[in-house]
Protein backbone atom coordinates (compact mmCIF):
# COMPACT_ATOMS: atom_id res chain seq x y z
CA UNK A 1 9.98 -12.24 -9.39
CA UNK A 2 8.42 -9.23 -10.88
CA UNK A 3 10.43 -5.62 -10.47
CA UNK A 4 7.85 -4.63 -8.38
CA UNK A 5 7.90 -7.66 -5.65
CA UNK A 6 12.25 -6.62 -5.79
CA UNK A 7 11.30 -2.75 -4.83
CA UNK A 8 8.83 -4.08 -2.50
CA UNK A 9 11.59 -5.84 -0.89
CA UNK A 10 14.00 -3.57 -0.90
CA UNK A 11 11.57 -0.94 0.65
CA UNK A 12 10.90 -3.06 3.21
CA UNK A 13 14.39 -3.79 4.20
CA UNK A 14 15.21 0.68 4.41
CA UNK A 15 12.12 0.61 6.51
CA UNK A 16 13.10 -1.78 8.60
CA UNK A 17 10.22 -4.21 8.50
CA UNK A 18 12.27 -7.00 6.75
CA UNK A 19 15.71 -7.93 8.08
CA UNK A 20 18.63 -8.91 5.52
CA UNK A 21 18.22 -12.38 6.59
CA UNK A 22 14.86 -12.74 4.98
CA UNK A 23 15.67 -10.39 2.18
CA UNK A 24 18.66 -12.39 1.16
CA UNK A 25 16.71 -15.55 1.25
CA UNK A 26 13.96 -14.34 -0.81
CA UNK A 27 16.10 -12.76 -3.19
CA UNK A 28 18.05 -16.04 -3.50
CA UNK A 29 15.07 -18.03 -3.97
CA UNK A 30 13.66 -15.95 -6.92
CA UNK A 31 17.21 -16.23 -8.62
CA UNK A 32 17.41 -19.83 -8.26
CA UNK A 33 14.07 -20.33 -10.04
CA UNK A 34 15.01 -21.47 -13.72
CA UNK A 35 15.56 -18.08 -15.63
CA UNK A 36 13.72 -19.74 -18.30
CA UNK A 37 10.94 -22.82 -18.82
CA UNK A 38 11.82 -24.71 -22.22
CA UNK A 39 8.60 -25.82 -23.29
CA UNK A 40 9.90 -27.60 -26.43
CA UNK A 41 8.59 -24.86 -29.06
CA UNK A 42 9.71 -22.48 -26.75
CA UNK A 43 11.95 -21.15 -24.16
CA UNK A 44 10.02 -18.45 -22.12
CA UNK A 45 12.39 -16.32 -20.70
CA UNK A 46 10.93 -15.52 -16.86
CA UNK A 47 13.92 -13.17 -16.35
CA UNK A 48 13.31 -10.65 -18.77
CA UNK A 49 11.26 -8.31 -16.69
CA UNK A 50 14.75 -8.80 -13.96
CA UNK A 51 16.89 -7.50 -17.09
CA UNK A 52 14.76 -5.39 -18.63
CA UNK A 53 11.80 -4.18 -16.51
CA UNK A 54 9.22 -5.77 -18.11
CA UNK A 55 8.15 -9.63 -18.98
CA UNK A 56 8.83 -10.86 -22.32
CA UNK A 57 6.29 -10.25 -25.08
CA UNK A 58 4.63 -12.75 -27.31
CA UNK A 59 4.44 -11.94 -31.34
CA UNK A 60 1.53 -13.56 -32.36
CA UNK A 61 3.08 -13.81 -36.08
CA UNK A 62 4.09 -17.20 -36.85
CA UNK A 63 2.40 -18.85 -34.08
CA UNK A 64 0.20 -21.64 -33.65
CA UNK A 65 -2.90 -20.17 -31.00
CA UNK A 66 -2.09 -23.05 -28.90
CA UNK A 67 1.47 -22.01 -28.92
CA UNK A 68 0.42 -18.57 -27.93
CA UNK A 69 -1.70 -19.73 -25.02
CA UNK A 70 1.15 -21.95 -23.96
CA UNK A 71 3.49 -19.63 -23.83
CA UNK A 72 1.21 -16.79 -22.06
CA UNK A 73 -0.04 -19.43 -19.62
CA UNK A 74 3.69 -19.28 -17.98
CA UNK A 75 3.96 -15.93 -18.74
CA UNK A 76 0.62 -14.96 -16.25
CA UNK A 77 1.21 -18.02 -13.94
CA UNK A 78 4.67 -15.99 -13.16
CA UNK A 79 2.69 -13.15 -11.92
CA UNK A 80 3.62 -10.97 -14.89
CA UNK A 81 1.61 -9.13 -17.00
CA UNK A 82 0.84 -10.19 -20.60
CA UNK A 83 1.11 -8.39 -23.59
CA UNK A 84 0.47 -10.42 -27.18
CA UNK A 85 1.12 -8.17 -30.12
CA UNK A 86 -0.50 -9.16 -34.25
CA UNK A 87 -2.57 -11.38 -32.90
CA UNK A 88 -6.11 -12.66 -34.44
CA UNK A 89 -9.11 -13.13 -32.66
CA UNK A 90 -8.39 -16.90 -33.25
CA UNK A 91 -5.41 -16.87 -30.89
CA UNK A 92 -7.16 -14.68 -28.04
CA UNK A 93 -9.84 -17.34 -27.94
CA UNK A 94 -7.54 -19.94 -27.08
CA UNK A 95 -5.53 -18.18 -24.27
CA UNK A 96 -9.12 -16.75 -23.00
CA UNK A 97 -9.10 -20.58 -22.69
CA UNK A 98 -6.07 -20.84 -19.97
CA UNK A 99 -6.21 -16.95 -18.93
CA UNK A 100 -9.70 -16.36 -18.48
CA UNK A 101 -9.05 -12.60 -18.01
CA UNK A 102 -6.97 -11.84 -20.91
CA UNK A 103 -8.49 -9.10 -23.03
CA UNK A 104 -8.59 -8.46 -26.53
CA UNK A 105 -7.88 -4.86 -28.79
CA UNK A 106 -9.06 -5.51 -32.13
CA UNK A 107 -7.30 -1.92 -33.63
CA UNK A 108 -4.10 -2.63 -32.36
CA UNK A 109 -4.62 -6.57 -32.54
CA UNK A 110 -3.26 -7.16 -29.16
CA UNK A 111 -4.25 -9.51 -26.29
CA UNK A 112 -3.37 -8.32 -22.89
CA UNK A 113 -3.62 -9.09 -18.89
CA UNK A 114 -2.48 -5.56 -16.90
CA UNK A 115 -0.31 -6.23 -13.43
CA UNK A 116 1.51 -3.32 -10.96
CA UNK A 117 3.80 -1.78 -12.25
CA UNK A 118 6.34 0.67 -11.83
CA UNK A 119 4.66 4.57 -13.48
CA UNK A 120 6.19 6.87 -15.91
CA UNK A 121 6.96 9.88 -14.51
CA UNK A 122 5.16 12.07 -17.59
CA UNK A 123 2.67 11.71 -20.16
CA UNK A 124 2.79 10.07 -23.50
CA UNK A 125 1.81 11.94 -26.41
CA UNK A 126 0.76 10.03 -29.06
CA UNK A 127 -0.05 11.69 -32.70
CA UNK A 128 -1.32 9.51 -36.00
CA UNK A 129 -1.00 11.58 -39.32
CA UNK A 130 -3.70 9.53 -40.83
CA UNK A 131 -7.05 7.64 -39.47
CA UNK A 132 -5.67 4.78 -41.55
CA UNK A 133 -2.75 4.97 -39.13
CA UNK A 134 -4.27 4.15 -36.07
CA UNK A 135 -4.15 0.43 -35.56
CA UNK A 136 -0.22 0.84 -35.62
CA UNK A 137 -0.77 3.90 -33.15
CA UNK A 138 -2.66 1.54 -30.84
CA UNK A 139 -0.16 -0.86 -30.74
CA UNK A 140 2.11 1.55 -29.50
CA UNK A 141 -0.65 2.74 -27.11
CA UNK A 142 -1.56 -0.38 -25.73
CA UNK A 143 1.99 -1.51 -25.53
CA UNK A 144 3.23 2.08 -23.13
CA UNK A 145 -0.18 1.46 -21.29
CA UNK A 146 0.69 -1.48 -20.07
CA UNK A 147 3.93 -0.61 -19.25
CA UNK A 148 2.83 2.12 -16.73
CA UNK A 149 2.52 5.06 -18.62
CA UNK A 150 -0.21 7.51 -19.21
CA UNK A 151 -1.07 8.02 -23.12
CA UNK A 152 -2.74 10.83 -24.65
CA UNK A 153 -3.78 10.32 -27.87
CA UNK A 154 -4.47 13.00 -30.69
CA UNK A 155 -5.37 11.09 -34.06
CA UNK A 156 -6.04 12.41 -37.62
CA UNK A 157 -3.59 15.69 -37.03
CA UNK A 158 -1.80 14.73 -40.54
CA UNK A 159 -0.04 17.85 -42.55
CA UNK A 160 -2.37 17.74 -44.87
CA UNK A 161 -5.07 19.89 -42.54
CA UNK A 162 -1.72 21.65 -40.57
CA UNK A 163 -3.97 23.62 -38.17
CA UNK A 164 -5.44 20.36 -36.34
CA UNK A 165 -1.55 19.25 -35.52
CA UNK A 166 -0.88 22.95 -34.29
CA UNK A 167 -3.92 23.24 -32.16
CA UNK A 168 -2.38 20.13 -30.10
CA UNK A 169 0.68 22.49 -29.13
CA UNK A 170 -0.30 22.41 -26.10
CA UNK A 171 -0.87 18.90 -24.90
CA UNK A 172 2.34 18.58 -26.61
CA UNK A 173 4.55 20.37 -25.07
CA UNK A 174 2.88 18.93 -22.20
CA UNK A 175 4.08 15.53 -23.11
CA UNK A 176 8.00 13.99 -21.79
CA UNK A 177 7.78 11.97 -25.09
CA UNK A 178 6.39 12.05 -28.21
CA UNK A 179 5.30 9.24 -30.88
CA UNK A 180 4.02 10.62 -34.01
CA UNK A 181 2.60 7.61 -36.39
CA UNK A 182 2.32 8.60 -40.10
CA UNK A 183 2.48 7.10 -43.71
CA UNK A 184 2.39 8.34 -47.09
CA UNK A 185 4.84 10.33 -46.89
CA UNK A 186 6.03 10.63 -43.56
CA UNK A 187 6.30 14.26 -42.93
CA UNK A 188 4.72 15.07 -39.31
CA UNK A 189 7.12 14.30 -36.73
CA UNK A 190 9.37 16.41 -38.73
CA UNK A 191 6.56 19.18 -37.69
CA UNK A 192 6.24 17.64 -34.74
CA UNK A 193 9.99 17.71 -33.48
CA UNK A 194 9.97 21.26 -34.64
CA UNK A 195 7.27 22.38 -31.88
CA UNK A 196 8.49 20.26 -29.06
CA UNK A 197 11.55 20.05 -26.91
CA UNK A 198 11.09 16.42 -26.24
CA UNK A 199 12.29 13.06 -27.78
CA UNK A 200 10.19 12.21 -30.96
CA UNK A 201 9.63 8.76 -31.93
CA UNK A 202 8.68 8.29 -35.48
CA UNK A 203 6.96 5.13 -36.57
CA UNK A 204 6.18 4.97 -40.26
CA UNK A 205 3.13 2.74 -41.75
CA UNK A 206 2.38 1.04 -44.82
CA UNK A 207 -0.40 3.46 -45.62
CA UNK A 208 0.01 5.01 -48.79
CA UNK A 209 -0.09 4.67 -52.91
CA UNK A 210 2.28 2.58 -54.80
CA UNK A 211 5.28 4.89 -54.76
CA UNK A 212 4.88 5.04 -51.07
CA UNK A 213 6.13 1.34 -51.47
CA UNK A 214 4.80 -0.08 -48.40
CA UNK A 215 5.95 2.24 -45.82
CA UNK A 216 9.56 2.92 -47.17
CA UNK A 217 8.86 6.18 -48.64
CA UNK A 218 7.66 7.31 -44.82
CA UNK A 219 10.62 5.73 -43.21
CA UNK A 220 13.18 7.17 -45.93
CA UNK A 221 10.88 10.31 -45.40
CA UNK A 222 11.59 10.15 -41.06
CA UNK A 223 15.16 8.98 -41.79
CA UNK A 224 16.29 12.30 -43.04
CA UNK A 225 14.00 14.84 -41.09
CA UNK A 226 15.53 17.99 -40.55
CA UNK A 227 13.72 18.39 -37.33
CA UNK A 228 16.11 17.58 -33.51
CA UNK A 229 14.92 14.65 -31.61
CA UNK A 230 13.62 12.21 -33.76
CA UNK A 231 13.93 8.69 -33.93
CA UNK A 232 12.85 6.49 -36.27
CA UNK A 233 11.40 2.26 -35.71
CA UNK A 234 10.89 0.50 -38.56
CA UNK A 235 7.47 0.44 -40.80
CA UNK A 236 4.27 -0.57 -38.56
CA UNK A 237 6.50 -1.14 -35.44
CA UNK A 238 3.65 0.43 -32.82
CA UNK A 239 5.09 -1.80 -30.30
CA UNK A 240 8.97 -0.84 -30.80
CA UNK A 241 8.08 2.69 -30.44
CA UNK A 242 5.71 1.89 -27.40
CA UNK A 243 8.79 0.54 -25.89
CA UNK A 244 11.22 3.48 -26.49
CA UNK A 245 8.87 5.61 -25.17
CA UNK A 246 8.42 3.72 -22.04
CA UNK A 247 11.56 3.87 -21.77
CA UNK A 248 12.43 7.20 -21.88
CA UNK A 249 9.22 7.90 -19.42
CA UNK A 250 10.71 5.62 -16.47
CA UNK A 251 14.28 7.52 -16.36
């Protein structure tokens, strides 16, 4: 059972057009259903979006694409929405196979299928520093889309031109959350958190020269910002910050 067939159910109980009876019994029903199908490889947990408000997510990393379109078979046959994150077009072909309308995003190298769900009350704001920086942005956009919020996305406002970031002001402060993607060396959410009163989620990428050392200048960078509000995922994480934000929209 999906979060939104349990409000449905609920609603329909305070409105009177389902008695407690029926409630109860559908209610029981969906909790006697195996929280999980053990497919040998795997153990795909059909309870997560119960616990958490969302189905669980596939990482493509390590994965066989069979494996993948195992796994995301159950996943859509539960009535849940997909979401497949660092996957290669090699994998989306073979759930395309079982989920015929599974669709690929080659920047953020995620396969997805979109279902109802709950909305975010706001808007989130999404800023990369960088072009570079936008497949990891992505991620995170794709990720909070399908979650049910509304994304709007201002890429290549890096420090390094200041006027384009402070010309978003703004759609900024319009925003109930911010994610600012950035590598080298990791300075615009500080900017960022400086011109908002918001959350700011900071996601630093591997973008950079060899003393950016693969992200961990940016993150070291993020880590002590002298900015309020920020938060920091680790290097590349689109999707963790995705999450957060989603988060932090649905209170």
């Amino acid at each position: 059972m999906t979060p939104l067939e349990l409000r449905t159910i609920l609603e329909q109980v305070r409105e009177g057009r389902t008695d407690t009876t029926q409630a109860f019994d559908q209610l029981l029903g969906a909790f006697r259903d195996q929280p999980f199908e053990d497919l040998g490889f795997a153990k795909v947990d059909h309870h997560r979006s119960i616990r958490q408000g969302f189905a669980e997510v596939i990482l493509g990393l390590g994965k066989t694409p069979a494996q993948i379109a195992t796994i995301a078979a159950q996943i859509v046959g539960q009535g849940h929405p997909l979401l497949v994150t660092r996957a290669e077009p090699a994998a989306w072909h073979a759930v395309r196979e079982v989920v015929p309308e599974a669709e690929y995003h080659e920047l953020a190298r995620a396969i997805t299928v979109k279902r109802d769900v709950p909305m975010g009350v706001g808007t989130i704001a999404l800023c990369s520093a960088g072009t570079s920086d936008i497949p990891v942005a992505e991620e995170a956009a794709i990720t909070a889309e399908l979650m049910g919020n509304t994304v709007d996305r201002m890429y290549d406002v890096g420090v390094a031109g200041i006027h384009r970031i402070l010309k978003q002001r703004a759609r900024l402060e319009a925003a109930r959350v911010v994610i600012v993607v950035a590598g080298m060396e990791g300075a615009l959410p500080s900017v960022v958190a400086g011109m908002v009163s918001v959350p700011v989620i900071a996601v630093p990428t591997s973008i950079g020269y060899g003393a950016s050392f693969g992200g961990v200048a940016a993150l070291l960078g993020m880590l002590n910002s002298c900015a309020n509000g920020v938060s920091v995922v680790n290097i590349d994480n689109g999707y963790g910050a995705g999450c957060i934000a989603s988060m932090i929209n649905h209170l």
